[in-house]
Protein backbone atom coordinates (compact mmCIF):
# COMPACT_ATOMS: atom_id res chain seq x y z
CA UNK A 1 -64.21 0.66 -59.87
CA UNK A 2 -64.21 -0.35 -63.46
CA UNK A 3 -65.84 2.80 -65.35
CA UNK A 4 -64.71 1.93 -68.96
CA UNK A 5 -66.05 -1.93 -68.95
CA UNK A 6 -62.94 -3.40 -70.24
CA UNK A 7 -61.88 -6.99 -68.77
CA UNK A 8 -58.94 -8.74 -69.43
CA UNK A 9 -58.18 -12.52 -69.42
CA UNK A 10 -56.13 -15.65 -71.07
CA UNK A 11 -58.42 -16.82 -73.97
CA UNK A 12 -59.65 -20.15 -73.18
CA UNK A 13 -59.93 -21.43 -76.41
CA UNK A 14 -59.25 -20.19 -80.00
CA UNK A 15 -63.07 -19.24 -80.84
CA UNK A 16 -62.51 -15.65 -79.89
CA UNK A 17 -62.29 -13.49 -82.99
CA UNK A 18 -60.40 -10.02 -82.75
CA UNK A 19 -62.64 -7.34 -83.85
CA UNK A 20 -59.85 -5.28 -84.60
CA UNK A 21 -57.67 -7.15 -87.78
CA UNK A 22 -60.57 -10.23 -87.76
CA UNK A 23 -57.84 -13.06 -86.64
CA UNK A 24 -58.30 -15.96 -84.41
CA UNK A 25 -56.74 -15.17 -80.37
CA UNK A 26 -55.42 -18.15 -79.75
CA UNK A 27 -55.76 -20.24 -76.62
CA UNK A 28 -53.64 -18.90 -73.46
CA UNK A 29 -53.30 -15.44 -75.61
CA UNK A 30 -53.80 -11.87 -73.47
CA UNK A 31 -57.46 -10.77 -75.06
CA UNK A 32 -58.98 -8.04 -74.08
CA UNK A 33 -63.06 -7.53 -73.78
CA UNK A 34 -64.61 -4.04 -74.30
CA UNK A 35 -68.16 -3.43 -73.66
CA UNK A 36 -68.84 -0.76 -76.57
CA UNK A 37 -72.22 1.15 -76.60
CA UNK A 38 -74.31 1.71 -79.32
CA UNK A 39 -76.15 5.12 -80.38
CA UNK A 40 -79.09 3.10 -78.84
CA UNK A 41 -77.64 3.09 -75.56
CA UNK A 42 -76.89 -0.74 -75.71
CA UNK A 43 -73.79 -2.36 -74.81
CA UNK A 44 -72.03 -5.08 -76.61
CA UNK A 45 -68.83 -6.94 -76.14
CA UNK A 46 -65.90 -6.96 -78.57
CA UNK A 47 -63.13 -9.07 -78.08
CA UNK A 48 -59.63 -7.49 -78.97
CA UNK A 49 -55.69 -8.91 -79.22
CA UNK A 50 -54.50 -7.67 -75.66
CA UNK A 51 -50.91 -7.76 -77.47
CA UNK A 52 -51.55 -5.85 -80.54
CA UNK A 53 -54.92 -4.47 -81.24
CA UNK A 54 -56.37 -3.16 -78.22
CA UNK A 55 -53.62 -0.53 -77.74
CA UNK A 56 -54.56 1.17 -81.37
CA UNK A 57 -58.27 1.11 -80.58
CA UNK A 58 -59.53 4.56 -79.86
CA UNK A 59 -61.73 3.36 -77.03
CA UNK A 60 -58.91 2.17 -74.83
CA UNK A 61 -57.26 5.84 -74.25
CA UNK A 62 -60.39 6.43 -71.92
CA UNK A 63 -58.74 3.43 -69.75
CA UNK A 64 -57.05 5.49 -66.88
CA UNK A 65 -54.84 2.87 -65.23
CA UNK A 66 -54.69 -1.27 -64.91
CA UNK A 67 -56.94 -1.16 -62.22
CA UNK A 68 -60.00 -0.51 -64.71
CA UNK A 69 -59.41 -4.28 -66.02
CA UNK A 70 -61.54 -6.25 -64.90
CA UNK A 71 -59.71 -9.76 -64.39
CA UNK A 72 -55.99 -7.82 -63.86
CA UNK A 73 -55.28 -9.54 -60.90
CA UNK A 74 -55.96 -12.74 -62.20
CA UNK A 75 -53.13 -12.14 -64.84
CA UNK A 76 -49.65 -13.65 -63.94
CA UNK A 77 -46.93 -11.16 -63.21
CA UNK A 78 -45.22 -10.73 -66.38
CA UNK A 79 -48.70 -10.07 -68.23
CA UNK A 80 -49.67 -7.36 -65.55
CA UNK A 81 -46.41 -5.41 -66.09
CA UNK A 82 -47.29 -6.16 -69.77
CA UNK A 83 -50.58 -4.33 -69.90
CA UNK A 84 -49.31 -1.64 -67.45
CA UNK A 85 -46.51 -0.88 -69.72
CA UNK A 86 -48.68 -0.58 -72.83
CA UNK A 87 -51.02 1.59 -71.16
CA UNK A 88 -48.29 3.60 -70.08
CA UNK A 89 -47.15 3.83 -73.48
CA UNK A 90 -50.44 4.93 -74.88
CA UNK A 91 -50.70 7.55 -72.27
CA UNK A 92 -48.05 8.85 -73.36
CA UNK A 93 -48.82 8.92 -77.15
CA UNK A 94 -52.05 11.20 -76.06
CA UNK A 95 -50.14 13.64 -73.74
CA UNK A 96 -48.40 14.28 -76.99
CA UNK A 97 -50.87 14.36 -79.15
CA UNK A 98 -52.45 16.77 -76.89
CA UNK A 99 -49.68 19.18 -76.53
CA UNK A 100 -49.44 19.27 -80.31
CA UNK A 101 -53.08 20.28 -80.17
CA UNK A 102 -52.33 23.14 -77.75
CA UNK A 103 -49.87 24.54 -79.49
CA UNK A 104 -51.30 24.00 -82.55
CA UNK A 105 -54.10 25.99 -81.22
CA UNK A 106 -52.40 28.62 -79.42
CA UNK A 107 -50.27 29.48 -82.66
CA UNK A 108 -53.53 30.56 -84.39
């Protein structure tokens, strides 16, 4: 199940434009595709650096775990532990986040 509409892929070719910092993802870079919704309801795709960009993008924290990629097992090895390590990572910058919240909160 892929609830969050995010695949994940090699770019094959440089035409791919990040939406994130606006630069070229090069051919054979990790990009990452995010099907965003509108205030209309519709969805559009936005292309992000898998290496960089995607991890700061607030959209991604709703990504659970690797298995919500679409295209993750098509990924070699070393890019899979890649992409599960960021996530990991940025699961762990909202736990925190969160806790400071709650205690923020629970000081008042």
């Amino acid at each position: 199940e892929h609830p969050q509409d995010a695949e994940i892929d090699l770019a094959p070719s440089n035409r791919s434009k990040c939406r994130q910092c606006h630069e070229s993802i090069l051919k054979g870079e990790l990009r990452v595709r995010l099907w965003l919704q509108c205030h209309k309801g519709c969805k559009n795709s936005a292309y992000f650096h898998g290496k960089d960009c995607i991890w700061e993008y607030p959209e991604t924290s709703k990504i659970e775990n690797v298995k919500e990629f679409w295209g993750m097992e098509d990924l070699e090895k070393k890019e899979q532990a890649f992409v599960a390590e960021k996530l990991e990572e940025l699961k762990g910058k909202e736990k925190k986040k969160a806790r400071k919240a709650d205690q923020i909160s629970s000081s008042d």
